[in-house]
N, C-alpha and C. Protein backbone atom coordinates (compact mmCIF):
# COMPACT_ATOMS: atom_id res chain seq x y z
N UNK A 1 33.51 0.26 23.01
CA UNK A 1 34.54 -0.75 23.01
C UNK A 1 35.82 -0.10 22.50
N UNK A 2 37.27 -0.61 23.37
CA UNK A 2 38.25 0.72 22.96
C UNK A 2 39.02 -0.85 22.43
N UNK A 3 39.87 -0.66 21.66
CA UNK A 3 41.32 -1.08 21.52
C UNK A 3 42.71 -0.72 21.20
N UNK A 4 43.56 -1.20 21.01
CA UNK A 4 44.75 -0.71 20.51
C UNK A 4 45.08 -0.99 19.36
N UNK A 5 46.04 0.26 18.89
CA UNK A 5 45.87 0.12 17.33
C UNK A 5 47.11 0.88 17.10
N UNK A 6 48.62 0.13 17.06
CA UNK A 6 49.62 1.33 17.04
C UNK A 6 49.60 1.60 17.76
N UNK A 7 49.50 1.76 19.01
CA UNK A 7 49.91 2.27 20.39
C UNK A 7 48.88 3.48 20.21
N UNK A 8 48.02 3.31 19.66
CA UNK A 8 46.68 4.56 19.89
C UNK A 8 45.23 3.82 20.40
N UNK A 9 44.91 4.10 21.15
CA UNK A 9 43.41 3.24 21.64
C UNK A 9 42.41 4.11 20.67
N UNK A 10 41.91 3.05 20.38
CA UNK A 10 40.73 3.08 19.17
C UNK A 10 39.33 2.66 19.79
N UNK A 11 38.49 3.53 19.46
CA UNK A 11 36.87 3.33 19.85
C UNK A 11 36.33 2.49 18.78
N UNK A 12 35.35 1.64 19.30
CA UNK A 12 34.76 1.15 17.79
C UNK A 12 32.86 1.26 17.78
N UNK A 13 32.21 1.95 17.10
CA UNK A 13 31.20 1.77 17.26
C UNK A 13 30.17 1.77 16.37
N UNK A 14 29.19 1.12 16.41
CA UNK A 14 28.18 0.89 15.55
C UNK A 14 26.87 1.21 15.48
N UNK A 15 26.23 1.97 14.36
CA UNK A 15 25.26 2.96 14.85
C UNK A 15 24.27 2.13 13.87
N UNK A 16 23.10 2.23 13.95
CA UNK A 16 22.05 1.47 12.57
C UNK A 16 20.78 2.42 12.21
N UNK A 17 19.89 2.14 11.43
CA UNK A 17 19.12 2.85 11.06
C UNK A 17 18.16 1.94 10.00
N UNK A 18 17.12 2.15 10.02
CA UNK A 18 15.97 1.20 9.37
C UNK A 18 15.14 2.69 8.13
N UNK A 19 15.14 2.26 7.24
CA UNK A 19 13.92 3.51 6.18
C UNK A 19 13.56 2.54 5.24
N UNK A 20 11.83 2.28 5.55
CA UNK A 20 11.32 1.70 4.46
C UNK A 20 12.08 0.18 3.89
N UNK A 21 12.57 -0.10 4.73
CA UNK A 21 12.89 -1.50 4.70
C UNK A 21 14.55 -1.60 3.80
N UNK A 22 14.95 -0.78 3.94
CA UNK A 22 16.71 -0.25 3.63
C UNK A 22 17.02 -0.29 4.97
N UNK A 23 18.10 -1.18 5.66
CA UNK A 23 18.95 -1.21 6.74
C UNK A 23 20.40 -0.86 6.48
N UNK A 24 20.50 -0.01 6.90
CA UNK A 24 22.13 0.76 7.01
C UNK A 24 22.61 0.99 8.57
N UNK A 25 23.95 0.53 8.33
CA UNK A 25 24.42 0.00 9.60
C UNK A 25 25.85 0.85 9.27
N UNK A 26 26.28 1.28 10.42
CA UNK A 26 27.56 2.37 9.82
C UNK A 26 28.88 1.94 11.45
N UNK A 27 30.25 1.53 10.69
CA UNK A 27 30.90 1.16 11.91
C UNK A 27 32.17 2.79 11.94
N UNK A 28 32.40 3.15 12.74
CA UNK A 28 33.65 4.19 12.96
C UNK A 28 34.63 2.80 13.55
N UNK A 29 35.96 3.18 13.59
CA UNK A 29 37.05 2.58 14.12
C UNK A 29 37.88 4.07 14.24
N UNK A 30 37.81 4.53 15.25
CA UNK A 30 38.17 5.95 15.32
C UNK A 30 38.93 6.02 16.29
N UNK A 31 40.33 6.79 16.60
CA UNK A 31 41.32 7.10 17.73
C UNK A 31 40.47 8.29 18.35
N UNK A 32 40.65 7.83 19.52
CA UNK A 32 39.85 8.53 20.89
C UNK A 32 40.38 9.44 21.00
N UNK A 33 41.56 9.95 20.64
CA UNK A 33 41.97 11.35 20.54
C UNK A 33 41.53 12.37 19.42
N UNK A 34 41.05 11.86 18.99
CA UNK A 34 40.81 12.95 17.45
C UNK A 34 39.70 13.62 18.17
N UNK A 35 39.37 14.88 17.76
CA UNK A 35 38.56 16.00 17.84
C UNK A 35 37.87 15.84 16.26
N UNK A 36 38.64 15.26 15.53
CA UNK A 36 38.14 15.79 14.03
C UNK A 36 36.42 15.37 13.89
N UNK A 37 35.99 15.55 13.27
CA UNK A 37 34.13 14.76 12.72
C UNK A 37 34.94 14.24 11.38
N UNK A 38 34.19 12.95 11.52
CA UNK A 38 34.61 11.93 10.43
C UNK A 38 33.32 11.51 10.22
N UNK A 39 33.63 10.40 9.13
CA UNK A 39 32.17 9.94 8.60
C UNK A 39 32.53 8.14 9.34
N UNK A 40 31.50 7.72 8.82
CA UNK A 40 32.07 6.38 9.22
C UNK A 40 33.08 5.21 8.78
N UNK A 41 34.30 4.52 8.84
CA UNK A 41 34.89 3.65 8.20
C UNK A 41 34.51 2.75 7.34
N UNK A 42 33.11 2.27 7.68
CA UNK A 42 32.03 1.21 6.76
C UNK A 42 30.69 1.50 6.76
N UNK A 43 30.23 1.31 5.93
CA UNK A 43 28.63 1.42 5.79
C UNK A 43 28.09 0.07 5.05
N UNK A 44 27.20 -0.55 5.53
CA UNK A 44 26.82 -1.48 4.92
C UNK A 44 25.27 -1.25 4.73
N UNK A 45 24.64 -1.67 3.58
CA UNK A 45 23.09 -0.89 3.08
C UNK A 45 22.65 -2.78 2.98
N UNK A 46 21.68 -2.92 3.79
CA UNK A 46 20.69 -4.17 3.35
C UNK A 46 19.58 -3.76 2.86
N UNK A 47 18.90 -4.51 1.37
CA UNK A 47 17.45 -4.15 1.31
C UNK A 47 16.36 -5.31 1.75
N UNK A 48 16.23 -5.06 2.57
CA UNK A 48 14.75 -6.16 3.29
C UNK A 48 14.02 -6.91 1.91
N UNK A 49 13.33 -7.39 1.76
CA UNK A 49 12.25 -8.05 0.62
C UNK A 49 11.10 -7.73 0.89
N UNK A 50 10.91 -6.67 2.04
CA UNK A 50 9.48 -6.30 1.87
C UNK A 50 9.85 -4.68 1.77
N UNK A 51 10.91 -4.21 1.36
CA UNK A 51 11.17 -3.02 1.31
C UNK A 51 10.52 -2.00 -0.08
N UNK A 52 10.16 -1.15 0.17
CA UNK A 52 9.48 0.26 -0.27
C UNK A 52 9.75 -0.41 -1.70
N UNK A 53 8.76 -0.27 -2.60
CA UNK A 53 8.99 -0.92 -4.41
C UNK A 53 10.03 0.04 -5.09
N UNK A 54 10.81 1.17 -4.42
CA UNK A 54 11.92 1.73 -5.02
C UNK A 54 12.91 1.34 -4.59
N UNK A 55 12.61 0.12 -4.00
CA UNK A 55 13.61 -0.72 -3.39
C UNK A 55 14.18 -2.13 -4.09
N UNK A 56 12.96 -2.38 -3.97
CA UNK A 56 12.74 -3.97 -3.83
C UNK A 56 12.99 -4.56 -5.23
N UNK A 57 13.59 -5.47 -5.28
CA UNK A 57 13.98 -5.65 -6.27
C UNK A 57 14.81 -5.54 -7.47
N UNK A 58 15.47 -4.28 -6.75
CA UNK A 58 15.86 -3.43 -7.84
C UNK A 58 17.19 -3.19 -7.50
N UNK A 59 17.54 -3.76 -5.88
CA UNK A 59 18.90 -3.59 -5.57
C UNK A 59 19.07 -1.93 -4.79
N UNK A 60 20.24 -1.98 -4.66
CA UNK A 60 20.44 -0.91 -4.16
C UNK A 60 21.18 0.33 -5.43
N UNK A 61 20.01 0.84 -5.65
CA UNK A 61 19.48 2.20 -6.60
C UNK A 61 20.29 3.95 -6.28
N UNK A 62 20.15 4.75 -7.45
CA UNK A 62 20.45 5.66 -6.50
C UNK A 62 19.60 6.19 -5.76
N UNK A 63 18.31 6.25 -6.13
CA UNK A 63 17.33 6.33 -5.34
C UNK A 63 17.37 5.99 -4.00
N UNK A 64 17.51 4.83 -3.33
CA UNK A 64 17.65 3.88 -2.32
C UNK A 64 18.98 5.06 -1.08
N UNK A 65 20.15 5.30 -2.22
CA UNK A 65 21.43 5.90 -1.68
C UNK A 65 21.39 7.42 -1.27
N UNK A 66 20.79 7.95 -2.26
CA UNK A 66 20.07 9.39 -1.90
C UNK A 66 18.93 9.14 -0.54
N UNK A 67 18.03 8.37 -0.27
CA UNK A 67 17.37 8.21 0.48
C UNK A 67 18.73 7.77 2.09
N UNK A 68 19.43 6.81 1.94
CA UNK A 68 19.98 6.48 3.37
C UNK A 68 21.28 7.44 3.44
N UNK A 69 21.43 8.59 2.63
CA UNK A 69 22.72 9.61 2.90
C UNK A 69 21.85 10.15 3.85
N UNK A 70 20.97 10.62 4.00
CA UNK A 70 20.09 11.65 5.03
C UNK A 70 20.27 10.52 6.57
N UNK A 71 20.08 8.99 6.69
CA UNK A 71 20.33 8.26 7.77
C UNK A 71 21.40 8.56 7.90
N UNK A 72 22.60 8.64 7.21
CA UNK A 72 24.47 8.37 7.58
C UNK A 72 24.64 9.70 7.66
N UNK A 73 23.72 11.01 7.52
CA UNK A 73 24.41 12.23 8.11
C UNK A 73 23.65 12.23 9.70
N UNK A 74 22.87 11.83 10.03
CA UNK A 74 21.83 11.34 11.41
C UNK A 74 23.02 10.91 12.29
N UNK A 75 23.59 10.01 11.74
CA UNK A 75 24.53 8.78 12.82
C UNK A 75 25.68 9.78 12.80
N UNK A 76 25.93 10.54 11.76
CA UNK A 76 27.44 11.11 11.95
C UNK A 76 27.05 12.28 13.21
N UNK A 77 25.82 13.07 12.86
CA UNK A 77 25.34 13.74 14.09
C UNK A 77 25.54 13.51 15.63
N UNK A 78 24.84 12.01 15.47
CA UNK A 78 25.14 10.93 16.69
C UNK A 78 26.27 10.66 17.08
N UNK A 79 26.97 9.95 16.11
CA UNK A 79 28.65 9.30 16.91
C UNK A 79 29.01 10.39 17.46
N UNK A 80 28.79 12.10 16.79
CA UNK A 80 29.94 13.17 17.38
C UNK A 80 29.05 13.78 18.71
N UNK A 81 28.09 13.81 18.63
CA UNK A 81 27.57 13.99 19.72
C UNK A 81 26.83 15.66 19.45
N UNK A 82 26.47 16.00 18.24
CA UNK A 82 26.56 17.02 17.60
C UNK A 82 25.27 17.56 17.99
N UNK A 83 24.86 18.75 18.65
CA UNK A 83 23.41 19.43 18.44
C UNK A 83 22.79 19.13 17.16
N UNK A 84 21.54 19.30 17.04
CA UNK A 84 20.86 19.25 15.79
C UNK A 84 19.84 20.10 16.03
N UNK A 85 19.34 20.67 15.56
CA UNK A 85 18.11 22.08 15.89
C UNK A 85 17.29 21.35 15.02
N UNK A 86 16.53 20.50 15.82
CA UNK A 86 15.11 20.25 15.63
C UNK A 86 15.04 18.93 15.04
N UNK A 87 16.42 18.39 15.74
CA UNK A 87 16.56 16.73 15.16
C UNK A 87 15.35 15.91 15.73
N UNK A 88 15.24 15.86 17.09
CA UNK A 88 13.87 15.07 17.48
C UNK A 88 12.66 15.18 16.56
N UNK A 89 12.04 16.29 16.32
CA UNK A 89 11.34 16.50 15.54
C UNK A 89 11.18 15.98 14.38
N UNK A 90 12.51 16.00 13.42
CA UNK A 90 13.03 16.06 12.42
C UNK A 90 12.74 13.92 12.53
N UNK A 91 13.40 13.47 13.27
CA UNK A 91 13.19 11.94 13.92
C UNK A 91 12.00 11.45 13.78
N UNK A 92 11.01 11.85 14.92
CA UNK A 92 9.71 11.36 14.74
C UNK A 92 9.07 12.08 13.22
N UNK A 93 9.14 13.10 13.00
CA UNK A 93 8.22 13.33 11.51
C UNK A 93 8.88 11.92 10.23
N UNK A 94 10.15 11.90 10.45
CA UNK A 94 10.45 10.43 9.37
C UNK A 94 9.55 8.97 9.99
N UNK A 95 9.61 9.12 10.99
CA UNK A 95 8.98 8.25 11.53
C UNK A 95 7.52 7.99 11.48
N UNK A 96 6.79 8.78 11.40
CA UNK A 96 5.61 8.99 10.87
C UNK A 96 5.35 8.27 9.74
N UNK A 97 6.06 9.47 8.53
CA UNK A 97 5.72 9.16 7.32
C UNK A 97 5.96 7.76 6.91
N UNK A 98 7.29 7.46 7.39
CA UNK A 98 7.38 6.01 7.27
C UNK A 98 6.77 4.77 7.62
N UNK A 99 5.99 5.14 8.80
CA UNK A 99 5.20 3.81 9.71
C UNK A 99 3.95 4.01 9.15
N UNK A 100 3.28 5.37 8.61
CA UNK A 100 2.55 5.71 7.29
C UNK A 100 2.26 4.54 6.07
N UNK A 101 3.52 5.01 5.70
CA UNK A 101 3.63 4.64 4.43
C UNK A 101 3.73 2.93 4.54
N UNK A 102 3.72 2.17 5.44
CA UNK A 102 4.12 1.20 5.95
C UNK A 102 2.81 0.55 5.56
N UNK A 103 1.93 0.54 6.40
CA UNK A 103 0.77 0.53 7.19
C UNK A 103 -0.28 0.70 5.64
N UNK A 104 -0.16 1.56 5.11
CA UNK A 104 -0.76 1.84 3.33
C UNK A 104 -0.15 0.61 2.92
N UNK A 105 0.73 0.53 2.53
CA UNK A 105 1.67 -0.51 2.02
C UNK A 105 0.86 -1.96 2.13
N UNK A 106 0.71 -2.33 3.84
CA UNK A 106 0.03 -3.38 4.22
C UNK A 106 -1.37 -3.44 4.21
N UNK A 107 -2.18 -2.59 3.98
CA UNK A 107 -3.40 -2.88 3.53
C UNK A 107 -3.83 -2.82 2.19
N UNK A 108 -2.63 -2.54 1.03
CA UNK A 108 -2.91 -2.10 -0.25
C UNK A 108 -3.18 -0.91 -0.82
N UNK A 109 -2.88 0.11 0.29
CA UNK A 109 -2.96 1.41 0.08
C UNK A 109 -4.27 1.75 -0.54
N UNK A 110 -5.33 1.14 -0.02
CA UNK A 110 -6.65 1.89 -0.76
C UNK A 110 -7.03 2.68 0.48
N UNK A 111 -7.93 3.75 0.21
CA UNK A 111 -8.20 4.84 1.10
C UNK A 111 -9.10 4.08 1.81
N UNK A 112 -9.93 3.30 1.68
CA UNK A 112 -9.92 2.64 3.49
C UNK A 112 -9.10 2.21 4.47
N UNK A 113 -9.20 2.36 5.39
CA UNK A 113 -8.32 2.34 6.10
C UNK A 113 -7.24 3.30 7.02
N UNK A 114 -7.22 4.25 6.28
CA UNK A 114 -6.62 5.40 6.55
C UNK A 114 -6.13 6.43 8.19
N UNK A 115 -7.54 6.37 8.58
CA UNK A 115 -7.77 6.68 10.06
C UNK A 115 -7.39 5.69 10.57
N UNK A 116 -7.32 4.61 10.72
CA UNK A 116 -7.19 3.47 11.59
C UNK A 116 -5.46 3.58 11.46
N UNK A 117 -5.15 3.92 10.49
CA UNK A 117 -3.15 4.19 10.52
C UNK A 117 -2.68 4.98 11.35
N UNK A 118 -3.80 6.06 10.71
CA UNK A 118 -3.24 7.27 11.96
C UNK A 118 -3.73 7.10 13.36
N UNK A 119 -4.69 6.43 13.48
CA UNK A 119 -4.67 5.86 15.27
C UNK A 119 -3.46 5.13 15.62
N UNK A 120 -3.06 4.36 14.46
CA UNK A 120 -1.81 3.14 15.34
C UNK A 120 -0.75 3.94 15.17
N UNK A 121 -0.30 4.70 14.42
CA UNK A 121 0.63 5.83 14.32
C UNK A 121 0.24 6.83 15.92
N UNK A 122 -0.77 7.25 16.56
CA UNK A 122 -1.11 8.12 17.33
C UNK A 122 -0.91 7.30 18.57
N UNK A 123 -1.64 5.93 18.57
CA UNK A 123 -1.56 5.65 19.97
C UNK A 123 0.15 4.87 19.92
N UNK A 124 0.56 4.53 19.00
CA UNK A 124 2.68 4.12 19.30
C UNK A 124 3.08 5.65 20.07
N UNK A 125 2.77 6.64 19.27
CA UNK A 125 3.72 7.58 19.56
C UNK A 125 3.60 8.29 21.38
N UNK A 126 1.95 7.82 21.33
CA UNK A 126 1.67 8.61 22.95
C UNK A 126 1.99 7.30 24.03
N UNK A 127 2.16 5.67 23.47
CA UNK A 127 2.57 4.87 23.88
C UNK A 127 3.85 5.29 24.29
N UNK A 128 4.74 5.81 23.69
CA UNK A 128 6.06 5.89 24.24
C UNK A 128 6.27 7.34 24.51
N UNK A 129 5.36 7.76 25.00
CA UNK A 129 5.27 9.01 25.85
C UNK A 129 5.90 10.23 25.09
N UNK A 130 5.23 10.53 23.88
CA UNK A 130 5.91 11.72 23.08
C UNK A 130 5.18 12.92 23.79
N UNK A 131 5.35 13.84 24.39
CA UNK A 131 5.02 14.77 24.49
C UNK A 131 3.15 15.59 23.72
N UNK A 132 3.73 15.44 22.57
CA UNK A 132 2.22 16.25 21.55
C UNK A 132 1.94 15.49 20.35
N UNK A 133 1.83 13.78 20.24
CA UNK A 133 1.35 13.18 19.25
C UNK A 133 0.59 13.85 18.44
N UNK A 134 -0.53 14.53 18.76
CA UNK A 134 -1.15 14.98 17.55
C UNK A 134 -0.51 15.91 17.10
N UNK A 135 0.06 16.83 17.45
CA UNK A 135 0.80 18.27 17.21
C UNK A 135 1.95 17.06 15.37
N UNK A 136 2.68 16.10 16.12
CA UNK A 136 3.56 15.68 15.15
C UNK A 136 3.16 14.92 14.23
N UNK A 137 2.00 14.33 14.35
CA UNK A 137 0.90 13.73 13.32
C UNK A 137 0.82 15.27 12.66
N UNK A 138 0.22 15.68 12.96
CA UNK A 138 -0.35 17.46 11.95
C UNK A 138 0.61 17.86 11.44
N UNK A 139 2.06 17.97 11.96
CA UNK A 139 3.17 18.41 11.15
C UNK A 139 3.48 17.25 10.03
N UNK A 140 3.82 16.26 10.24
CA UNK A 140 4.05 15.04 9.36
C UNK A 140 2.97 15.01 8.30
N UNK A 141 2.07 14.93 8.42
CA UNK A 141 0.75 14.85 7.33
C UNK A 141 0.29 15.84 6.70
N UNK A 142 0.63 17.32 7.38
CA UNK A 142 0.32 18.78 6.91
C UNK A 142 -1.53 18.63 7.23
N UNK A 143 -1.73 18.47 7.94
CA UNK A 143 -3.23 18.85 8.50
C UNK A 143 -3.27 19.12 9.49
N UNK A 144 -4.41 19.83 9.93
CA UNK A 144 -4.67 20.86 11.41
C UNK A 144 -4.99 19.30 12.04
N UNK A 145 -4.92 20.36 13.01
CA UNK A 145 -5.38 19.32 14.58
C UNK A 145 -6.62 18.96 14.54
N UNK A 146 -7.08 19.99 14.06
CA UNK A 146 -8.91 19.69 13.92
C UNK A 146 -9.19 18.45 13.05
N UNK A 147 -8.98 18.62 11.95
CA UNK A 147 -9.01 17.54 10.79
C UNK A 147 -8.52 15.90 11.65
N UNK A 148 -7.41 15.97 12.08
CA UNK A 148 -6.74 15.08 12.88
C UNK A 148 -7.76 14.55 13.94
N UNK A 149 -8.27 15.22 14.63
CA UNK A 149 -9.25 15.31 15.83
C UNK A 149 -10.78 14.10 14.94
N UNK A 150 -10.76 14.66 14.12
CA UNK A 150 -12.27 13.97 13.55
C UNK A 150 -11.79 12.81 12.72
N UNK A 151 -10.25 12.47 11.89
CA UNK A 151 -9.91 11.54 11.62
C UNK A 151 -9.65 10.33 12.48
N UNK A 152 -9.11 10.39 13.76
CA UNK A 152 -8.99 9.78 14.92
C UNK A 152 -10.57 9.59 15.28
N UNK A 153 -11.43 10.37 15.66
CA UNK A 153 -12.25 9.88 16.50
C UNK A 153 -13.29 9.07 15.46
N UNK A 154 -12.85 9.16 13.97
CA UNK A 154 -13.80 8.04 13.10
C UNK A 154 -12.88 6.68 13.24
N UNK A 155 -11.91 6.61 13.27
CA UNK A 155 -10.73 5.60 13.56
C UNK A 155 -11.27 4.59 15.11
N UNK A 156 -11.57 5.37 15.88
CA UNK A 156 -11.94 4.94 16.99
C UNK A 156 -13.43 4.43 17.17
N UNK A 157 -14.55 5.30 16.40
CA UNK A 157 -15.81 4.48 16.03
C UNK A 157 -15.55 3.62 15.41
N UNK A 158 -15.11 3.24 14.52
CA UNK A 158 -15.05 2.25 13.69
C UNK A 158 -14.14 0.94 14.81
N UNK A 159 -13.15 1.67 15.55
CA UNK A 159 -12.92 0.17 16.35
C UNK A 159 -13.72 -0.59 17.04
N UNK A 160 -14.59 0.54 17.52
CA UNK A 160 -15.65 0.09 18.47
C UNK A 160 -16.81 -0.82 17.79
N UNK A 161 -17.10 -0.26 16.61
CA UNK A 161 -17.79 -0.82 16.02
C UNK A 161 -17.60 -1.99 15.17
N UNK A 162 -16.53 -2.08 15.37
CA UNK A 162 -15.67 -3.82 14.62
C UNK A 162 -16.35 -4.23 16.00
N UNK A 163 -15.27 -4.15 17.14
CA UNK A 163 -15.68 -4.83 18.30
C UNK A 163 -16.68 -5.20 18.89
N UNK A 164 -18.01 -4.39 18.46
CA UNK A 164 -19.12 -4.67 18.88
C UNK A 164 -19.47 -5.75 18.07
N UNK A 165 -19.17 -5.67 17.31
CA UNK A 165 -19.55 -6.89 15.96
C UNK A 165 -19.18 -8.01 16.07
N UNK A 166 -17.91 -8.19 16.69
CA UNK A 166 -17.61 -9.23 16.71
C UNK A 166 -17.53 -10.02 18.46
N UNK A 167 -18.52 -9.14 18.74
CA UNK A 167 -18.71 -9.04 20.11
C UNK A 167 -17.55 -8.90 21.68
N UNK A 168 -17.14 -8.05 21.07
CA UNK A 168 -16.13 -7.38 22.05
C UNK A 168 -14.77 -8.66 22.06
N UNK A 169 -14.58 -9.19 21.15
CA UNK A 169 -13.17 -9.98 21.39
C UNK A 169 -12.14 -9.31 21.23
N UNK A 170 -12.12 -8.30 20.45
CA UNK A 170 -10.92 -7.58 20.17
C UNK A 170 -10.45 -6.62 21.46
């Protein structure tokens, strides 16, 4: 979206970002002529109420701010259109840990459960056609493929074996 601003046409755009239930939303109002890299004109930080307990409650922490500077250097990457060596990567491994840590979160984080995360973590990511899900599961978690391989396929007995139980409704 362009406008005028002083007889200079101005871009305006808005980039967002979700971590652990911290929403940061970042606007530029930037002249379409500049070459320069800027940061953004506004940043606005929401904390969700079901957000990460270094969150919640507690407002927006430095903790919280140190955590979404790493999102607002992402978007500044983005608005400029900037290479990143090994940003995808760098993308889905937050993504991981986070839909991780999520997923613990919602079952109470007791070690049952565990495999069954990393299946719904495994089958989202090959759902939207990532290339080497397990390869970025193993980097994100720091375990071989192998380990991964036998965590998944107990993840997957165990679905089967809910399902059988409850006689295939699921």
């Amino acid at each position: 979206m362009s406008q005028e601003n002083h007889g200079r046409a101005v871009r305006s755009v808005e980039l967002s970002r979700e971590d652990n239930g911290c929403y940061v939303r970042a606007r530029w109002h930037t002249d379409t002529g500049s070459t320069e890299i800027t940061g953004p004109d506004e940043v606005v930080i929401r904390i969700a109420g079901d957000a990460a307990p270094d969150g919640q409650g507690r407002g927006v922490t430095s903790a919280v701010l140190h955590r979404i500077a790493r999102q607002v250097d992402d978007m500044v990457a983005e608005f400029h259109e900037l290479p990143s060596v090994g940003g995808y990567q760098v993308m889905v491994r937050r993504y991981i840990e986070g839909r991780l840590a999520e997923l613990a979160q919602a079952r109470g984080a007791t070690a049952d459960g565990f495999e069954a995360d990393l299946l719904a973590v495994f089958v989202d990511l090959a759902g939207r056609g990532h290339a080497d899900p397990l390869g970025s599961l193993a980097t994100a978690t720091g375990r071989s493929r192998e380990d991964l391989d036998r965590l998944l396929d107990a993840a997957r007995k165990g679905q089967d074996a809910a399902s059988t139980a409850t006689g295939g409704s699921e």
